[in-house]
N, C-alpha and C. Protein backbone atom coordinates (compact mmCIF):
# COMPACT_ATOMS: atom_id res chain seq x y z
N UNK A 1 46.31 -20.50 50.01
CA UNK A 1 47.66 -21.00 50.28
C UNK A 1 48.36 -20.10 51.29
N UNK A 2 49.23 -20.69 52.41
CA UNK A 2 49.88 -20.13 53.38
C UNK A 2 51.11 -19.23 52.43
N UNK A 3 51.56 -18.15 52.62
CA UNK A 3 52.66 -17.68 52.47
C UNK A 3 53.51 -16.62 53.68
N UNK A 4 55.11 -16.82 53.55
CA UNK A 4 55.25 -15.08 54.77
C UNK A 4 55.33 -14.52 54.38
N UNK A 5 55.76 -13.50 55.27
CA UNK A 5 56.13 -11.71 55.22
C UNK A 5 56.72 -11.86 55.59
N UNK A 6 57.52 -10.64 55.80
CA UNK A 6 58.25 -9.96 56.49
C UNK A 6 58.98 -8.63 56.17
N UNK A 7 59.44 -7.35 57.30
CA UNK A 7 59.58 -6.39 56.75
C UNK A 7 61.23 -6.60 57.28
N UNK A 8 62.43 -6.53 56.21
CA UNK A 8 63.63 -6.66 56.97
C UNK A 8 64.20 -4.97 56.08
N UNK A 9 64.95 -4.50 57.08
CA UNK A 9 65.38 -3.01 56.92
C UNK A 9 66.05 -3.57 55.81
N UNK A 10 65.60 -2.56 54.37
CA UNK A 10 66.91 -2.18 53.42
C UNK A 10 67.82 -1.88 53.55
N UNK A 11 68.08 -1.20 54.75
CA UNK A 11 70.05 -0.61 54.82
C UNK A 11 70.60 -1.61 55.31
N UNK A 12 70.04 -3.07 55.85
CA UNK A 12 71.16 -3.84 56.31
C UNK A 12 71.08 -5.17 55.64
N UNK A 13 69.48 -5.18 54.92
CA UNK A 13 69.62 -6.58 53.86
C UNK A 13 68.95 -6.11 53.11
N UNK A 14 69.68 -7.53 52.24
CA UNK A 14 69.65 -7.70 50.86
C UNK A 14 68.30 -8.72 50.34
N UNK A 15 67.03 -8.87 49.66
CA UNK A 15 66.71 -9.80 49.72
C UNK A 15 67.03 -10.93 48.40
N UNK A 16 66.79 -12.13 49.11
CA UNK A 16 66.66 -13.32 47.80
C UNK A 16 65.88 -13.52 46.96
N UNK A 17 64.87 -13.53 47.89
CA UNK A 17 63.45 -13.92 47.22
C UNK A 17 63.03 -13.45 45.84
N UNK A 18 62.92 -12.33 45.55
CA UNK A 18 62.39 -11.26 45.05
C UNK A 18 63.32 -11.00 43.93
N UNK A 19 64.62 -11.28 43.98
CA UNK A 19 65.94 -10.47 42.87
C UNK A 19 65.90 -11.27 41.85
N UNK A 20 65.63 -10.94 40.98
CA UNK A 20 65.65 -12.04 39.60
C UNK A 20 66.91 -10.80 38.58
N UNK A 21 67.47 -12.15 38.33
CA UNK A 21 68.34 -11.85 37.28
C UNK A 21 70.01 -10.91 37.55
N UNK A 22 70.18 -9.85 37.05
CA UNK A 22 71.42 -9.21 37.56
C UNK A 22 71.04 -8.57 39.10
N UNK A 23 69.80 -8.05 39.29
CA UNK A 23 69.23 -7.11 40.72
C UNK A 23 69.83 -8.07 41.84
N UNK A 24 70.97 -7.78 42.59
CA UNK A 24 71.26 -8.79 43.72
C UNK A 24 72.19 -9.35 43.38
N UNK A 25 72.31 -10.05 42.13
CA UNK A 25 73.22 -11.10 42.20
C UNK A 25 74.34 -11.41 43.01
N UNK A 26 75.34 -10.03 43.19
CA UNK A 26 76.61 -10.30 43.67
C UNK A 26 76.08 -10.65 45.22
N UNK A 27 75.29 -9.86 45.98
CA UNK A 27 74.79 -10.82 47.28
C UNK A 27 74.19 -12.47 47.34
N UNK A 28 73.61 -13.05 46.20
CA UNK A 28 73.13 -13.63 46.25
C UNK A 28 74.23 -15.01 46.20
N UNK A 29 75.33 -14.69 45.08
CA UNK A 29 76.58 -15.50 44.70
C UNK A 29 77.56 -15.64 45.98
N UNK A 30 77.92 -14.31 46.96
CA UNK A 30 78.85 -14.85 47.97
C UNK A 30 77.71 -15.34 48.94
N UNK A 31 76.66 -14.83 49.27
CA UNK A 31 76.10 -16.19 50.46
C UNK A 31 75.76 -17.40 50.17
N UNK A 32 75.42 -17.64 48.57
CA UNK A 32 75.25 -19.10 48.42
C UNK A 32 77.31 -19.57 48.43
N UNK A 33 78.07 -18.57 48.41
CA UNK A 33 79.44 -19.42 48.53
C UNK A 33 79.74 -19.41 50.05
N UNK A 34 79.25 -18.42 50.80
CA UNK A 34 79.84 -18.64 52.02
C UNK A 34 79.22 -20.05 52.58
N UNK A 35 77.65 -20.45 52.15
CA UNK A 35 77.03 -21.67 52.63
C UNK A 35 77.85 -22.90 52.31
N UNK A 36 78.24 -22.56 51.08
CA UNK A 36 79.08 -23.83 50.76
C UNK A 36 80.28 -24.05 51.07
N UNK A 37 80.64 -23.01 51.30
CA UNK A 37 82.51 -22.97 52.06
C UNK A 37 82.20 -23.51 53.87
N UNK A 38 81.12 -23.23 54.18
CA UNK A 38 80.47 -23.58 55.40
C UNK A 38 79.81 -25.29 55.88
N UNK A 39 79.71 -25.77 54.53
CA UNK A 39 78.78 -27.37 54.45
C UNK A 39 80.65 -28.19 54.15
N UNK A 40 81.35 -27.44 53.08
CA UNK A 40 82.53 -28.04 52.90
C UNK A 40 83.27 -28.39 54.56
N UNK A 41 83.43 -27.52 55.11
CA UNK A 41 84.05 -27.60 56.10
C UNK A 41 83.43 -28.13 57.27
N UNK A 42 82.24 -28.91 57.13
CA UNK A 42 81.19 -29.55 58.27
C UNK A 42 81.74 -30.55 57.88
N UNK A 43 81.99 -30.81 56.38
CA UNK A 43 82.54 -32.56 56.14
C UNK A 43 83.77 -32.36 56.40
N UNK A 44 85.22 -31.20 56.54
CA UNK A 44 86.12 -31.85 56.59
C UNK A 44 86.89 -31.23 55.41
N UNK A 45 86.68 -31.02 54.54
CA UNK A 45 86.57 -30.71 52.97
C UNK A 45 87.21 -29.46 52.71
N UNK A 46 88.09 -28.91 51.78
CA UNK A 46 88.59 -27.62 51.80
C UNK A 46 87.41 -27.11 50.59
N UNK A 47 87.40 -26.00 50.51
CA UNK A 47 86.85 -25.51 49.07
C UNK A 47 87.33 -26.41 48.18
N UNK A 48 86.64 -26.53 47.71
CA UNK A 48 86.59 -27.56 46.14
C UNK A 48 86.78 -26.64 44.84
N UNK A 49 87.86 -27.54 43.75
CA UNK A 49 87.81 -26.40 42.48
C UNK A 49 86.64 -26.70 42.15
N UNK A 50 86.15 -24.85 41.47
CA UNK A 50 85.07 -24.69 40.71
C UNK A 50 83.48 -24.45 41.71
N UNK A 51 84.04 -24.45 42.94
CA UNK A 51 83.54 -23.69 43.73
C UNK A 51 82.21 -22.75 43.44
N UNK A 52 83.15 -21.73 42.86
CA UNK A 52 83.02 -20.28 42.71
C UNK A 52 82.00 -20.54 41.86
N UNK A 53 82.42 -21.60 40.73
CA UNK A 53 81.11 -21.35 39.77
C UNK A 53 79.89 -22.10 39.38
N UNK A 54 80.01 -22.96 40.78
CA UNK A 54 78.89 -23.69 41.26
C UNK A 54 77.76 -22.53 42.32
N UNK A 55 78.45 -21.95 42.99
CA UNK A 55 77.94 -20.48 43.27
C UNK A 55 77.37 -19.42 42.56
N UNK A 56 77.92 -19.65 41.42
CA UNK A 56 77.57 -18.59 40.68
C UNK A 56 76.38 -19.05 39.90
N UNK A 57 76.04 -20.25 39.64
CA UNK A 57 75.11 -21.14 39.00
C UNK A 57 73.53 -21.39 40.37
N UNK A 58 74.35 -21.70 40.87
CA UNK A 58 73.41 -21.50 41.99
C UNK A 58 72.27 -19.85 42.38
N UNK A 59 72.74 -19.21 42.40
CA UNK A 59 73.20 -17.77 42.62
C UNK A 59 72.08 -17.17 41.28
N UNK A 60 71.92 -17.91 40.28
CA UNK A 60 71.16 -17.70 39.03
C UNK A 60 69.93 -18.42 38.89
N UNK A 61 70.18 -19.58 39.72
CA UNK A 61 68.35 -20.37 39.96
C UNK A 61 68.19 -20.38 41.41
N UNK A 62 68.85 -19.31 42.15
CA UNK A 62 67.88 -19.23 43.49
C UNK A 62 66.49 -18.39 43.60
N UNK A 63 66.62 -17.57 42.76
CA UNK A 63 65.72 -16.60 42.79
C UNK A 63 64.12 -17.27 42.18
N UNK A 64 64.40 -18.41 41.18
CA UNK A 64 63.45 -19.21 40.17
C UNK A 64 63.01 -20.01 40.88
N UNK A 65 63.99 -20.50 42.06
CA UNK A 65 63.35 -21.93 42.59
C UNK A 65 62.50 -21.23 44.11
N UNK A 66 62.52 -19.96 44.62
CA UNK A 66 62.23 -19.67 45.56
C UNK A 66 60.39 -18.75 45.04
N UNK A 67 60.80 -18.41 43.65
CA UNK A 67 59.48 -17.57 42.78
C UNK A 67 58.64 -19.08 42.77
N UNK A 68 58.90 -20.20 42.69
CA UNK A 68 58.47 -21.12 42.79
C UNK A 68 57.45 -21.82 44.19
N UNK A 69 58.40 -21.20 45.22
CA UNK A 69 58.00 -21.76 46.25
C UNK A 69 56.77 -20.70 46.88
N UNK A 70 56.73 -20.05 46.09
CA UNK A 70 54.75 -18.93 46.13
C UNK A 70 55.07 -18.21 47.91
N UNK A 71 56.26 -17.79 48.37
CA UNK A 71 56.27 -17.00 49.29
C UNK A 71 56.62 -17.83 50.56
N UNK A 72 56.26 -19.50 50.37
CA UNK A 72 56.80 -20.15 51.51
C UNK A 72 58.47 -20.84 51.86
N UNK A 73 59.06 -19.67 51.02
CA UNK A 73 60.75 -19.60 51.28
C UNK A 73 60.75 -17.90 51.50
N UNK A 74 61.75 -17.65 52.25
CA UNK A 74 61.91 -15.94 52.28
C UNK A 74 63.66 -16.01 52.66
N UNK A 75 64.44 -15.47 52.16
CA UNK A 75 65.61 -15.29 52.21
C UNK A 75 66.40 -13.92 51.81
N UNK A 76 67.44 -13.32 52.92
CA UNK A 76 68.12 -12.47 53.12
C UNK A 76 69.28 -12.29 53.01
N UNK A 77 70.06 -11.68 52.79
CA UNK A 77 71.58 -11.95 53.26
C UNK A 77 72.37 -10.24 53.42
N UNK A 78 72.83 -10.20 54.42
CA UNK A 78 73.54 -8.98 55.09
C UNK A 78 73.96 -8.17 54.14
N UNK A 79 73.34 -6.85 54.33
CA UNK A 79 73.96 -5.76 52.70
C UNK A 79 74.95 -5.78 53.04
N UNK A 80 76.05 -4.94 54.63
CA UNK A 80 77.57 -5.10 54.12
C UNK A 80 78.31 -5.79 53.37
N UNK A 81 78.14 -7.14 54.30
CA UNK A 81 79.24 -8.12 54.31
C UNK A 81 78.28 -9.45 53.65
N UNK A 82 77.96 -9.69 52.31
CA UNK A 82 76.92 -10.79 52.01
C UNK A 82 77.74 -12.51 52.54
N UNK A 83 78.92 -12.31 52.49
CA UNK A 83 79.61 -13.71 52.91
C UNK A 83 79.74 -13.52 54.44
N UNK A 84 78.80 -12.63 55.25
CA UNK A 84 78.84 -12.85 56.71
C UNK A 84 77.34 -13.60 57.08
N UNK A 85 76.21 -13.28 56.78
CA UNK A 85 75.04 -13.71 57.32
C UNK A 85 74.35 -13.63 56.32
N UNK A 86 73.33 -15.50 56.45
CA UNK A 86 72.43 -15.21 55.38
C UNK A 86 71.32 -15.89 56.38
N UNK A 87 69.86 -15.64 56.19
CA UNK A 87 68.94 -15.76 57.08
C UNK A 87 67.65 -16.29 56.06
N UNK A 88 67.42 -17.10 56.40
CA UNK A 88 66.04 -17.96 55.42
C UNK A 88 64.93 -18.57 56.54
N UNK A 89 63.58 -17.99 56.03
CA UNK A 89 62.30 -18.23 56.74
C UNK A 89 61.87 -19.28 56.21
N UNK A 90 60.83 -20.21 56.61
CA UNK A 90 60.26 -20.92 55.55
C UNK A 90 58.52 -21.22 56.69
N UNK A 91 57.54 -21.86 55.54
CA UNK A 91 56.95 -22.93 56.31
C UNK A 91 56.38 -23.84 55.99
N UNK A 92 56.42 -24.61 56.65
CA UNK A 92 56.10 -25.90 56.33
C UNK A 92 54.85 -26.83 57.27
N UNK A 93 54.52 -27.33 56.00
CA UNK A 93 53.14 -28.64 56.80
C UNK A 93 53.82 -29.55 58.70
N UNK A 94 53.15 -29.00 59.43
CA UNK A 94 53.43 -29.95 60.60
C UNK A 94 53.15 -31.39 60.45
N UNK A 95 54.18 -32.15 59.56
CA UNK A 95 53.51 -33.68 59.22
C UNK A 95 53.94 -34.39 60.67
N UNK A 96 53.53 -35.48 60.99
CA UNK A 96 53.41 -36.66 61.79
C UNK A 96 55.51 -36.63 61.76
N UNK A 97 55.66 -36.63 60.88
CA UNK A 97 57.64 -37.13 60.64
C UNK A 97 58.42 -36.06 60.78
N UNK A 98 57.42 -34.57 60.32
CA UNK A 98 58.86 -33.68 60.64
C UNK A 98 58.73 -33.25 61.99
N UNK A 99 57.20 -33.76 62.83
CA UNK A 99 57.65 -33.58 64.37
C UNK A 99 58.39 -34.32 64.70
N UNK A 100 58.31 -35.95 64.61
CA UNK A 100 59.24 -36.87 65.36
C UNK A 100 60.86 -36.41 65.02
N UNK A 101 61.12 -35.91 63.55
CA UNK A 101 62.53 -35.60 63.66
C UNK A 101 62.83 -34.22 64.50
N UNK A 102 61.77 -33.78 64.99
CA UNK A 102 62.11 -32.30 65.63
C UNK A 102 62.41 -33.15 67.18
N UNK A 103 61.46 -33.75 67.70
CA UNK A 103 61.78 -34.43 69.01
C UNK A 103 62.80 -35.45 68.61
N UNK A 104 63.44 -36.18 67.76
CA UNK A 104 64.68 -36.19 67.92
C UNK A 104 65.83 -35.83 67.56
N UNK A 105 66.13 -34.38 67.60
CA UNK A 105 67.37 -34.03 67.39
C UNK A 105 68.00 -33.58 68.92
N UNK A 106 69.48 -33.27 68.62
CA UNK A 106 70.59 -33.37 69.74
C UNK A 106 69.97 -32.52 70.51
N UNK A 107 69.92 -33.26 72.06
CA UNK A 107 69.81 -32.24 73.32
C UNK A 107 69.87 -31.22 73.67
N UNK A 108 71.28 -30.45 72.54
CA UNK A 108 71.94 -28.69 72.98
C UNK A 108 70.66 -28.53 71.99
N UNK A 109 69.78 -28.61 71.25
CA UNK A 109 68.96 -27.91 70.64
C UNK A 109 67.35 -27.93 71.37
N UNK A 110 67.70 -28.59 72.78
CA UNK A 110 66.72 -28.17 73.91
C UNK A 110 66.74 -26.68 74.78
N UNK A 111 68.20 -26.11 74.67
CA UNK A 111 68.77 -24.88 75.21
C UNK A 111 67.83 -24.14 74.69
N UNK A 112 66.77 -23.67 74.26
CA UNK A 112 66.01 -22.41 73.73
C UNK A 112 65.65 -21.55 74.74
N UNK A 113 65.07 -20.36 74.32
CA UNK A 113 64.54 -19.76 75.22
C UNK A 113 63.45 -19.18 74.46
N UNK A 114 62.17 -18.55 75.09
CA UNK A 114 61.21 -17.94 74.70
C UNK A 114 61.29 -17.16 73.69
N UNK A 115 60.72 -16.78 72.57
CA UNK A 115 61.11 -15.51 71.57
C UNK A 115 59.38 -15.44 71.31
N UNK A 116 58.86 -13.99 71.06
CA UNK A 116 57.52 -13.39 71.07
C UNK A 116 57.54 -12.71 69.61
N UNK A 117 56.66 -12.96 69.36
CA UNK A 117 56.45 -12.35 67.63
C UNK A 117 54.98 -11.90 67.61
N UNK A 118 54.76 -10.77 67.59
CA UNK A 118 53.40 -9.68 67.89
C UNK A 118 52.35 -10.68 66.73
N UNK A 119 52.72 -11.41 65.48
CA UNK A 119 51.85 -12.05 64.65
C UNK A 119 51.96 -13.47 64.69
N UNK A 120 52.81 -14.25 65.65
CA UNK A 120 53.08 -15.65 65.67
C UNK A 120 53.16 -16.09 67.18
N UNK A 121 52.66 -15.42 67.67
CA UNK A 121 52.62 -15.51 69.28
C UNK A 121 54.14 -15.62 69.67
N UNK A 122 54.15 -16.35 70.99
CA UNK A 122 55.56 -16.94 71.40
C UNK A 122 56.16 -18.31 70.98
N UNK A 123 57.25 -18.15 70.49
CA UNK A 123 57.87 -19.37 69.65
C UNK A 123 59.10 -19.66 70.12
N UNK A 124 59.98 -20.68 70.33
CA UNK A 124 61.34 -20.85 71.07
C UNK A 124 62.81 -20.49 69.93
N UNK A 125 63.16 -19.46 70.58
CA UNK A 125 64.63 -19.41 69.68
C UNK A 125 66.06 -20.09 70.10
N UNK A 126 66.79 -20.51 69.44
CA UNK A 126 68.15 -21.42 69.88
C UNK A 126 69.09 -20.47 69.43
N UNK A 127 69.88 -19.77 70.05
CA UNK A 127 71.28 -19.48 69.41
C UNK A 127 72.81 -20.17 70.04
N UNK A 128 73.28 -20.52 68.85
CA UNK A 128 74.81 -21.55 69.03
C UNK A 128 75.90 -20.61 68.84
N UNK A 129 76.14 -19.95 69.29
CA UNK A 129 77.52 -18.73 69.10
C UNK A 129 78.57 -19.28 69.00
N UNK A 130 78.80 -20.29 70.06
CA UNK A 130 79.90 -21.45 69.52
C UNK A 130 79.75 -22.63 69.48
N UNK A 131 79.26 -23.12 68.09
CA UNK A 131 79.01 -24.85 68.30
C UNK A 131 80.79 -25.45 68.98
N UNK A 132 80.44 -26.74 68.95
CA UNK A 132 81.10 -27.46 69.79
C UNK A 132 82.17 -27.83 68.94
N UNK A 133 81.85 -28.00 67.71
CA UNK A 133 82.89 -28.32 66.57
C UNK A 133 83.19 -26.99 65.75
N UNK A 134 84.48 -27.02 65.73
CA UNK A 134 85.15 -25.66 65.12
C UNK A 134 84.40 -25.56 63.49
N UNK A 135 84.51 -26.67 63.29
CA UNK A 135 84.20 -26.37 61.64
C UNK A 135 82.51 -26.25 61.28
N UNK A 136 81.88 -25.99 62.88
CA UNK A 136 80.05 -25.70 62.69
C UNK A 136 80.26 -24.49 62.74
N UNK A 137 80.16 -23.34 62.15
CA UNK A 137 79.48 -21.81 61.96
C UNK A 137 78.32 -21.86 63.39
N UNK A 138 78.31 -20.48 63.41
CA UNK A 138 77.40 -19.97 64.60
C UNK A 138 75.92 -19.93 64.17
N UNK A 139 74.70 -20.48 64.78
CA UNK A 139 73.86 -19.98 63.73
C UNK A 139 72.58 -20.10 65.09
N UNK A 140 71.80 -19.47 64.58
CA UNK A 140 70.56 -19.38 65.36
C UNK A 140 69.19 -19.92 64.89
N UNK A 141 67.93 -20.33 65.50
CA UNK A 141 66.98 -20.69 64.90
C UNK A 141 65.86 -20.39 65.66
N UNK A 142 64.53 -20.11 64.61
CA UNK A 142 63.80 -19.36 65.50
C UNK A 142 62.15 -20.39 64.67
N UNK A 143 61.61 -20.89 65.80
CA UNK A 143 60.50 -21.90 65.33
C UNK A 143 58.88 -21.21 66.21
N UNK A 144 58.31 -21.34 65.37
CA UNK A 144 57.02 -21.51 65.60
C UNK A 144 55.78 -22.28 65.35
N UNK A 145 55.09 -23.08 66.27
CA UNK A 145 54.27 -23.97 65.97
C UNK A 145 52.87 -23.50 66.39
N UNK A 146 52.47 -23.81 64.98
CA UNK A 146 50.89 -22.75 64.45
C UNK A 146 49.63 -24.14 64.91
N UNK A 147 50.06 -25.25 65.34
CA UNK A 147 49.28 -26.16 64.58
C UNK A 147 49.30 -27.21 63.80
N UNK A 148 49.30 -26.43 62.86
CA UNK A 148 49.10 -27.18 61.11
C UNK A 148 50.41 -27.25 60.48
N UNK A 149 51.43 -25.85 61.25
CA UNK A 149 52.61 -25.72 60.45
C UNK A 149 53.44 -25.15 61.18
N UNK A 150 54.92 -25.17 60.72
CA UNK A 150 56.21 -25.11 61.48
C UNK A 150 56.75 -23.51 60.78
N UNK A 151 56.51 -22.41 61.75
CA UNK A 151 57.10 -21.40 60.76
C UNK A 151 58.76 -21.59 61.62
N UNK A 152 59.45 -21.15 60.76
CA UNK A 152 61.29 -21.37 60.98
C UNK A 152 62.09 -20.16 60.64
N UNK A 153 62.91 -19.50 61.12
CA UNK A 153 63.31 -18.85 60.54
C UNK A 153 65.37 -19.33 61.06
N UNK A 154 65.78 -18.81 60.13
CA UNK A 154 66.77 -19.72 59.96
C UNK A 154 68.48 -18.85 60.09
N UNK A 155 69.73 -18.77 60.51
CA UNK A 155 70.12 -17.43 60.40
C UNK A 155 71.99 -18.10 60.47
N UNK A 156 72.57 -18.33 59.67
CA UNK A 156 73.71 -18.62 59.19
C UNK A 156 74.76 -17.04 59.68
N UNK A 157 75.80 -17.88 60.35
CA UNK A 157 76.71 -16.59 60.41
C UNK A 157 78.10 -16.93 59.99
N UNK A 158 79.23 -16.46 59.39
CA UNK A 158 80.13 -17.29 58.75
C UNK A 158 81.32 -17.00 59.81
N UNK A 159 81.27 -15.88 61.21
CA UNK A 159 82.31 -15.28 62.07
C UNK A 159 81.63 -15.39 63.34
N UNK A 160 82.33 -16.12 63.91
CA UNK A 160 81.93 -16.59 65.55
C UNK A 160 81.70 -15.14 65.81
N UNK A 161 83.28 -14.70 66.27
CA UNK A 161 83.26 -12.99 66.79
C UNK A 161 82.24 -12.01 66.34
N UNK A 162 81.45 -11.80 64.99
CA UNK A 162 80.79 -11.14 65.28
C UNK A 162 79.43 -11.34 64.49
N UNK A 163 79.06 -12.52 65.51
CA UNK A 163 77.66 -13.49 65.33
C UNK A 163 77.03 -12.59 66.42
N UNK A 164 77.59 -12.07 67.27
CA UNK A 164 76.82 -11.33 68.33
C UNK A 164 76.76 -9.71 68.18
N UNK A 165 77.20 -9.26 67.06
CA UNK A 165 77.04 -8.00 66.79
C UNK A 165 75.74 -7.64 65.91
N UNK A 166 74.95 -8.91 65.18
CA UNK A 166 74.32 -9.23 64.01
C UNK A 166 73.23 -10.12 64.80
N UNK A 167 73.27 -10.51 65.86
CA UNK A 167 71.98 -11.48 66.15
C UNK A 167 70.80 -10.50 66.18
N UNK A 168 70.89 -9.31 66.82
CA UNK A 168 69.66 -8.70 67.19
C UNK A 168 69.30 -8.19 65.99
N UNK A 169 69.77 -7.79 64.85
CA UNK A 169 69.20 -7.56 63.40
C UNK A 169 68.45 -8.72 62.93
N UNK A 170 69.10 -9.78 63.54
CA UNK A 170 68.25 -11.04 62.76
C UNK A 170 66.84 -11.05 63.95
N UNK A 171 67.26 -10.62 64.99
CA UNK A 171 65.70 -10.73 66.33
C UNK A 171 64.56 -9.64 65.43
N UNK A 172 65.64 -9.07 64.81
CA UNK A 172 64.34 -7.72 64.21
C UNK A 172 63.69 -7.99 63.26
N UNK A 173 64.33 -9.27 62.27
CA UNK A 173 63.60 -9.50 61.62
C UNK A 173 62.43 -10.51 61.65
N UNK A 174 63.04 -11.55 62.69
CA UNK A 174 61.89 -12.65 62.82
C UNK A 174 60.76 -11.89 63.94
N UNK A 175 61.03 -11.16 64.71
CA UNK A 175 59.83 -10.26 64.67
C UNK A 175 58.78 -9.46 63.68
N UNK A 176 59.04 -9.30 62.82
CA UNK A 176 58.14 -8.49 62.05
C UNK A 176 57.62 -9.81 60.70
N UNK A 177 58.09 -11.38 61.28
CA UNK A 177 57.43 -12.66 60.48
C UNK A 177 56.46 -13.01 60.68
N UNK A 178 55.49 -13.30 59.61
CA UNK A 178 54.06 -13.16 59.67
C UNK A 178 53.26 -14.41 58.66
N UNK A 179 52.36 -15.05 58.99
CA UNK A 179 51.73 -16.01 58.13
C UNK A 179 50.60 -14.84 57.03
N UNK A 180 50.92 -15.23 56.15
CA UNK A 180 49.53 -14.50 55.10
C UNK A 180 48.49 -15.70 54.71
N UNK A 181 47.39 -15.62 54.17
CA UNK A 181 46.41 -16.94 53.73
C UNK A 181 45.26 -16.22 52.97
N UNK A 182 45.46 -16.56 51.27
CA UNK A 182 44.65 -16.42 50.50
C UNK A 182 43.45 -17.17 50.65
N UNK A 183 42.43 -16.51 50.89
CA UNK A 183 41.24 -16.48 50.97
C UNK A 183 40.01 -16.29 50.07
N UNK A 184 39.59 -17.44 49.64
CA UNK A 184 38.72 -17.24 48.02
C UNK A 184 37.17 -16.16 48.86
N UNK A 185 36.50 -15.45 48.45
CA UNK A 185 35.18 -14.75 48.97
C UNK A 185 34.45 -15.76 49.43
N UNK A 186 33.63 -15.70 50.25
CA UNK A 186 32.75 -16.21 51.06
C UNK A 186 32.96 -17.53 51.78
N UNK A 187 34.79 -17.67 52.28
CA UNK A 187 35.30 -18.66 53.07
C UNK A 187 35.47 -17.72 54.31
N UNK A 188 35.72 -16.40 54.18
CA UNK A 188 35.94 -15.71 55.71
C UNK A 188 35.10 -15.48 56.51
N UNK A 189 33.70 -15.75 56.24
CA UNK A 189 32.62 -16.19 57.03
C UNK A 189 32.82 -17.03 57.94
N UNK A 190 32.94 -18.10 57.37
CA UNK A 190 33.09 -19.47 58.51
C UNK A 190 34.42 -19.59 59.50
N UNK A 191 35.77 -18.38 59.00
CA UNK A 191 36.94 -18.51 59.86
C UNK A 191 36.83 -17.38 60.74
N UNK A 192 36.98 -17.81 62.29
CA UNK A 192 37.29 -17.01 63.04
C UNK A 192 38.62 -16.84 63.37
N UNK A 193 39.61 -15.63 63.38
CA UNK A 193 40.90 -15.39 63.62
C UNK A 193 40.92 -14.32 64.70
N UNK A 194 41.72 -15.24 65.79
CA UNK A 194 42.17 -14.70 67.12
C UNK A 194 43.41 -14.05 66.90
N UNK A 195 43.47 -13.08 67.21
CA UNK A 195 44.98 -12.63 67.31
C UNK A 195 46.16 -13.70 68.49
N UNK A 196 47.38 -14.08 68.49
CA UNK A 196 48.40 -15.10 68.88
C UNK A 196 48.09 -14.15 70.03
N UNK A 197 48.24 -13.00 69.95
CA UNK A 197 49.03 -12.18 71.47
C UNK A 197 47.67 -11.89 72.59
């Protein structure tokens, strides 16, 4: 089974993945609220009562539903400020449908430019510093196509102003993103692996 890596500095994140139970929580509760104070306001929507403790519920089965997903979810969120940036990897099967919805989404998400990852070759990154609509958050995205599968890495910022103080922490991390693949004995015979670079 495919799973990632990645090495993201402890002094500036926090991870998701991995924190079960009280370890994390309070990071884990304001970025799942900043996401939602962030989706509220894409519709239009002020914070909603009870908010907080839909967050906080959330915040308690992220960690279960991601131990679930065997390494093909990876999620972060900024040690300072956890309601400033939260950043989620994933990957996924290259099906027939989630290319066609990749070739059709909006045009500004043709703006990419090259991004190089020493274990994923070169992959195209998008950053939106200012979407076009006030109530879209700044966010960046960073894709790689293996083939078989779509690695993504994903990077939510909740402050226009200082989405650009924080991008290159997030460049540091989708650099050091990596595919792993359990391998039963006497299948690595028959696979030859090229290095991307």
């Amino acid at each position: 089974m495919l799973r990632l890596q990645a090495d993201a500095d402890p002094t500036l994140w926090v991870p998701v993945t991995d924190s079960l139970g009280f370890t994390g929580r309070r990071h884990r509760k304001a970025a799942i609220r900043m996401l939602l104070t962030q989706a509220n306001r894409a519709m239009g929507q002020a914070e909603r009562p009870g908010s907080g403790f839909v967050a906080w519920g959330m915040s308690q089965a992220a960690p279960f539903l991601m131990k679930r997903a065997g390494g093909r979810v990876l999620v972060w969120v900024w040690k300072s400020d956890p309601d400033l940036l939260v950043v989620m990897a994933q990957i996924q099967e290259a099906t027939p449908q989630l290319r066609t919805a990749r070739a059709m989404m909006p045009m500004e998400y043709d703006d990419t430019e090259a991004f190089r990852n020493p274990h994923l070759g070169v992959g195209e990154k998008l950053a939106i510093p200012l979407p076009a609509d006030p109530r879209t958050p700044p966010f960046a995205t960073y894709t790689w196509d293996t083939g078989t599968h779509f690695v993504t890495v994903t990077a939510v910022c909740a402050d226009r102003e200082r989405f650009g103080i924080v991008i290159g922490s997030v460049d540091d991390v989708a650099h050091t993103l990596r595919v792993v693949e359990d391998l039963a004995i006497g299948e690595s015979a028959e696979i030859l692996r090229i290095d991307p670079a």
